[in-house]
Protein backbone atom coordinates (compact mmCIF):
# COMPACT_ATOMS: atom_id res chain seq x y z
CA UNK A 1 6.21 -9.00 21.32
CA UNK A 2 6.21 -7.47 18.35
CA UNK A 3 9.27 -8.07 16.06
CA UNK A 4 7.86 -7.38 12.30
CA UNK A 5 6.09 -4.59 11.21
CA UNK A 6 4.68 -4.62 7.43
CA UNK A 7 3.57 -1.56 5.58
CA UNK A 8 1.44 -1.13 3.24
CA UNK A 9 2.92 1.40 0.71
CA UNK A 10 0.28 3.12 -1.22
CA UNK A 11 -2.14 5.12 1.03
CA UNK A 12 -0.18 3.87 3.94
CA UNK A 13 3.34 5.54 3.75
CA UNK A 14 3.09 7.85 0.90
CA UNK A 15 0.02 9.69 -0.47
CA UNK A 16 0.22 7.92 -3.54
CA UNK A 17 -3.56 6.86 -3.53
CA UNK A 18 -5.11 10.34 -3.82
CA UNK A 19 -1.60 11.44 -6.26
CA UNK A 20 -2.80 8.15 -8.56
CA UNK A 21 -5.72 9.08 -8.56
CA UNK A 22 -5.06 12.83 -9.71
CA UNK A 23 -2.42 11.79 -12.19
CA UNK A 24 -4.78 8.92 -14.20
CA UNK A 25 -7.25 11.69 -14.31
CA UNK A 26 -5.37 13.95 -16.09
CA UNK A 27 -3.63 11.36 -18.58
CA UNK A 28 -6.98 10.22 -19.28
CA UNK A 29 -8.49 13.44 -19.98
CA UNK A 30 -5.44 14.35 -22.46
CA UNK A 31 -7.34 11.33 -24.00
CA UNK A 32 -10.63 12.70 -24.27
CA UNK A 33 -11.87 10.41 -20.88
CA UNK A 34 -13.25 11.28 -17.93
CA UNK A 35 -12.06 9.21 -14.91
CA UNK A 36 -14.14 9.90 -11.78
CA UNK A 37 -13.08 9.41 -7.64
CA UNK A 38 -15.57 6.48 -7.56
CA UNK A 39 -14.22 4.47 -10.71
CA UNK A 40 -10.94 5.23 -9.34
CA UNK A 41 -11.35 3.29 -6.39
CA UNK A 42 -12.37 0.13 -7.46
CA UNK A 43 -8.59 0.14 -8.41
CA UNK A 44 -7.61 0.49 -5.15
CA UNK A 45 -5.64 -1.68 -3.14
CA UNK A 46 -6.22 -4.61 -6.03
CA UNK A 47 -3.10 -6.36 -8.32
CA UNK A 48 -2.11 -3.90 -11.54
CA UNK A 49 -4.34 -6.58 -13.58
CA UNK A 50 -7.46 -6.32 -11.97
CA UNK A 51 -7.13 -2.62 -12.29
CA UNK A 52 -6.84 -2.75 -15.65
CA UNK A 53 -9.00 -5.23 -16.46
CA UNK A 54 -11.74 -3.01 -14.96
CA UNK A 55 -10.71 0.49 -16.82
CA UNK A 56 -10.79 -1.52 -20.13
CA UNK A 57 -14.18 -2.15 -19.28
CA UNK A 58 -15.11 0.75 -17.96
CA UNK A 59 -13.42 2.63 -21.37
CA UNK A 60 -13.63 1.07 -24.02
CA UNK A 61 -11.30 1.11 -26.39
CA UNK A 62 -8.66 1.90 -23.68
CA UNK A 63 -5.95 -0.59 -23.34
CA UNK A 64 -6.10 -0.64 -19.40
CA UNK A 65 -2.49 -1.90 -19.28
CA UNK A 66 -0.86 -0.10 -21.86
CA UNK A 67 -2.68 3.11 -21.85
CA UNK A 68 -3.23 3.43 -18.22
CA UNK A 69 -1.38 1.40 -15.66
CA UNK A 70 2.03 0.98 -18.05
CA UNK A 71 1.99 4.84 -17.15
CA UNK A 72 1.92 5.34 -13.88
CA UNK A 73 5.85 4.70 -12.87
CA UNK A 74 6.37 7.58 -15.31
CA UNK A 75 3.79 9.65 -13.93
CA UNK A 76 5.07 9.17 -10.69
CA UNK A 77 8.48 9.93 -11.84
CA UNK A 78 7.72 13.28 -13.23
CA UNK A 79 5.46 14.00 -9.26
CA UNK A 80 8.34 12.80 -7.83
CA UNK A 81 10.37 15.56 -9.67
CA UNK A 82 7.70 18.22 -8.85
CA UNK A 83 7.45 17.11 -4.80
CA UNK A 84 3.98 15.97 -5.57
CA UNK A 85 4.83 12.68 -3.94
CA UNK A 86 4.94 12.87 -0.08
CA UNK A 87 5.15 10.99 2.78
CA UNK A 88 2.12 10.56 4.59
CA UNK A 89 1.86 12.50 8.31
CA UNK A 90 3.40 10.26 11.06
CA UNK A 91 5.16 7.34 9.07
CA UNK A 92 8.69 9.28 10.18
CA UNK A 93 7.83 9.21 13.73
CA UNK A 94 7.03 5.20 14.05
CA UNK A 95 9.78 4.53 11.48
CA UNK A 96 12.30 6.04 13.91
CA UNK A 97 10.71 4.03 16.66
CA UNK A 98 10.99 0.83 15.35
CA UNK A 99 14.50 1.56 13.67
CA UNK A 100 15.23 2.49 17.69
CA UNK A 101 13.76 -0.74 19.36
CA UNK A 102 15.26 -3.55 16.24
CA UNK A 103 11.73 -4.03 14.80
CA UNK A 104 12.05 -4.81 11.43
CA UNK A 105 10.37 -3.21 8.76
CA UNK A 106 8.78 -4.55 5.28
CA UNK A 107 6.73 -3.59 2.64
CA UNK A 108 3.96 -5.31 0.83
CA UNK A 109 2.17 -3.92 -1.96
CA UNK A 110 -0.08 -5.03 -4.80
CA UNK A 111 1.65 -2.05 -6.64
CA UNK A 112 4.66 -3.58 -9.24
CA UNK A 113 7.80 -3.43 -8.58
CA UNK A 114 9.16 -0.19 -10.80
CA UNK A 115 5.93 1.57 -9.58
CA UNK A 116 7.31 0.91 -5.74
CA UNK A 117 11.16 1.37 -6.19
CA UNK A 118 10.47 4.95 -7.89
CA UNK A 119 8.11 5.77 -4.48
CA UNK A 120 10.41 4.67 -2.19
CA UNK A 121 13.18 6.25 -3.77
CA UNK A 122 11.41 9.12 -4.23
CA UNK A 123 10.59 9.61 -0.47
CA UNK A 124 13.80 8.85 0.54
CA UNK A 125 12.93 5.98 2.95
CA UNK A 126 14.26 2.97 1.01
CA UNK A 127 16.51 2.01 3.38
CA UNK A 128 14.79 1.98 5.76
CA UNK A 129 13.30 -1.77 5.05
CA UNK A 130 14.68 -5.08 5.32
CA UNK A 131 12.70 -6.45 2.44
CA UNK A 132 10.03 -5.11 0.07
CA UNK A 133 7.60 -7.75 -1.51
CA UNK A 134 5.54 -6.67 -4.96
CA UNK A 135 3.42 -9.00 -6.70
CA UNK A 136 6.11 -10.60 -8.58
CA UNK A 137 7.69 -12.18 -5.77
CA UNK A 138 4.16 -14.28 -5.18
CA UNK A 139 1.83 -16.61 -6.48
CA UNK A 140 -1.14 -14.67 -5.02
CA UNK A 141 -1.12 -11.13 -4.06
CA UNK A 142 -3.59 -9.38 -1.71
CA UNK A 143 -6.31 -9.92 -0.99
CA UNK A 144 -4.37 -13.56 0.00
CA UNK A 145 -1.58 -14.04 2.46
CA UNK A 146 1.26 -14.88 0.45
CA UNK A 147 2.62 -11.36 0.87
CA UNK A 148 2.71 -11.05 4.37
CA UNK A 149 3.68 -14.82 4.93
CA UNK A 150 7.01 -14.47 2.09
CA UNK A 151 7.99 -11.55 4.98
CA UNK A 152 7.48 -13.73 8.48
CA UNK A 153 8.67 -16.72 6.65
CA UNK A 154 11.89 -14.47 5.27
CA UNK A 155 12.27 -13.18 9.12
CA UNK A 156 11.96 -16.18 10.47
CA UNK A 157 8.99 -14.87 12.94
CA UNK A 158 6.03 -16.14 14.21
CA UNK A 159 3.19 -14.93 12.82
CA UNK A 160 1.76 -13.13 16.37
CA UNK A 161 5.03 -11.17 16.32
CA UNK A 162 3.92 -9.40 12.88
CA UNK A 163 1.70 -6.05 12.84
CA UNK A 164 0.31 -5.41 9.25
CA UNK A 165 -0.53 -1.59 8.75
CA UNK A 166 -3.14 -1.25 5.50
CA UNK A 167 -5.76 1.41 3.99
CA UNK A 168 -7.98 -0.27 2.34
CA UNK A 169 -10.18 -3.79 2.89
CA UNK A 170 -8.16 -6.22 0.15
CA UNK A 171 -5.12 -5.39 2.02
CA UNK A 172 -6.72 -6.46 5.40
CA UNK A 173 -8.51 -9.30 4.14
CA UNK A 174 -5.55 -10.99 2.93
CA UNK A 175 -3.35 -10.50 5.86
CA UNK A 176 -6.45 -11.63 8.28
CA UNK A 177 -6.84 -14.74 6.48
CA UNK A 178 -3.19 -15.37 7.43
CA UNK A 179 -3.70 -14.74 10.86
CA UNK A 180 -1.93 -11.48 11.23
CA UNK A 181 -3.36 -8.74 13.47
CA UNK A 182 -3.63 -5.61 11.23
CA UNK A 183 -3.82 -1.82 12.14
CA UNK A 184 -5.92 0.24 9.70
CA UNK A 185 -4.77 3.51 8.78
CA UNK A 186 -7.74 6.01 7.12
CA UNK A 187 -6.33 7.38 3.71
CA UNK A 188 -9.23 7.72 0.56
CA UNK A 189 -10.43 3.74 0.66
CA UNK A 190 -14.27 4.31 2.39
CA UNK A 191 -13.99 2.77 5.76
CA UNK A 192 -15.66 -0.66 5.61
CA UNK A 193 -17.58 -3.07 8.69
CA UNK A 194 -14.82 -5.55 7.83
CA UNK A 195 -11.91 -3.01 8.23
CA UNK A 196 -13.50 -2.44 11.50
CA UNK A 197 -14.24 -5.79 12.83
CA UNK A 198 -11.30 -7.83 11.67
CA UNK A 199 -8.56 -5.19 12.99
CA UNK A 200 -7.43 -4.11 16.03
CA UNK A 201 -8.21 -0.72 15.60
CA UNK A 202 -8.07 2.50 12.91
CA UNK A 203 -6.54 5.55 13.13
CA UNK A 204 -6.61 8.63 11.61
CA UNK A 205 -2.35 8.68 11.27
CA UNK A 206 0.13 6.34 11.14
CA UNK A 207 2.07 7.32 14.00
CA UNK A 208 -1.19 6.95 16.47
CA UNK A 209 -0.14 3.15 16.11
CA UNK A 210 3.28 3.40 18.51
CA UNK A 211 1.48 2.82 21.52
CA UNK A 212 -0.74 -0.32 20.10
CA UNK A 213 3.24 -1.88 19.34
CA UNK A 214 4.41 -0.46 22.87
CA UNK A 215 1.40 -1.99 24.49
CA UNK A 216 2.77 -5.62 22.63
CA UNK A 217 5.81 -5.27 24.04
């Protein structure tokens, strides 16, 4: 049975990938740079650092962290403002259903913390988790377990009643190497052999996922 359910945020419950990757675009060009959809993803679903570690080098003379990833809580705050930042189709739906059967719900993200709070705020479903774990909280964070193991370990759970729900291959890899069974959602992050051998299935919207938790019950 399943008694945790951790979301991913970015890509998984808001369309924050494809939003990121709009907004560094155009606060790179104001700086005379050119940021493309296939640099953009190797800073996908990896820790702030290693995402700016790799536009330094793919710029240089940029400051990845200062120029680039230092901005993207503001940028988001000023999409937020707009309604740029949505939810993504279906996370309502299975929200409500595990509020209804007393499944808990979590987040883990490689995104920091100010970057999360101002998306969750944003989209109004804060409240809806029990705990929300950003790479501060950890020694490692994805693509290693310590995430998803802070959450079972918080819960109390095993780690067979835990469902992981990621977009993109570092998130799977590090809850698979902890033994979690994961659910891939599609979002911009190219679907990979290993997002299709090592989880239990990928679908197109979040909500598609109810009846792989009803069928757990």
């Amino acid at each position: 049975m399943i008694k945790t359910v951790i979301f991913d945020l970015d890509g998984t419950i808001t369309n924050s990938e494809f939003l990121g990757f709009q907004l560094l675009r155009e606060h790179l060009k104001q700086k005379g740079l050119e940021l493309t959809f296939q640099q953009f993803l190797y800073t996908v679903g990896v820790s702030e650092k290693e995402g700016a570690d790799y536009l330094s080098k793919t710029f240089p003379g940029l400051e990845g962290q200062k120029d680039a990833m230092d901005m993207i809580p503001v940028l988001f705050e000023e999409a937020v403002s707009q309604g740029r930042l949505q939810l993504k189709k279906g996370f309502t739906e299975i929200a409500r259903y595990l509020k209804e059967r007393n499944i808990r719900l979590a987040v883990a993200s490689n995104s920091p913390e100010r970057t999360v709070l101002v998306e969750l705020q944003g989209t109004g479903v804060a409240d809806l988790f029990d705990l929300v774990v950003t790479p501060e909280m950890v020694r490692m964070p994805k693509p290693f377990p310590d995430m998803y193991e802070l959450i079972r370990d918080s819960f109390d759970v095993e780690t067979d009643q835990c469902l992981v729900i990621e977009d993109s291959e570092p998130g799977l890899l590090g809850a698979y190497s902890g033994g979690f069974k994961v659910a891939i959602v599609r979002d911009i992050y190219p679907l990979t052999d290993k997002m299709k051998e090592y989880s239990i299935g990928v679908f197109d919207t979040i909500d598609q996922v109810i009846p792989v938790i009803e069928e757990m019950e």
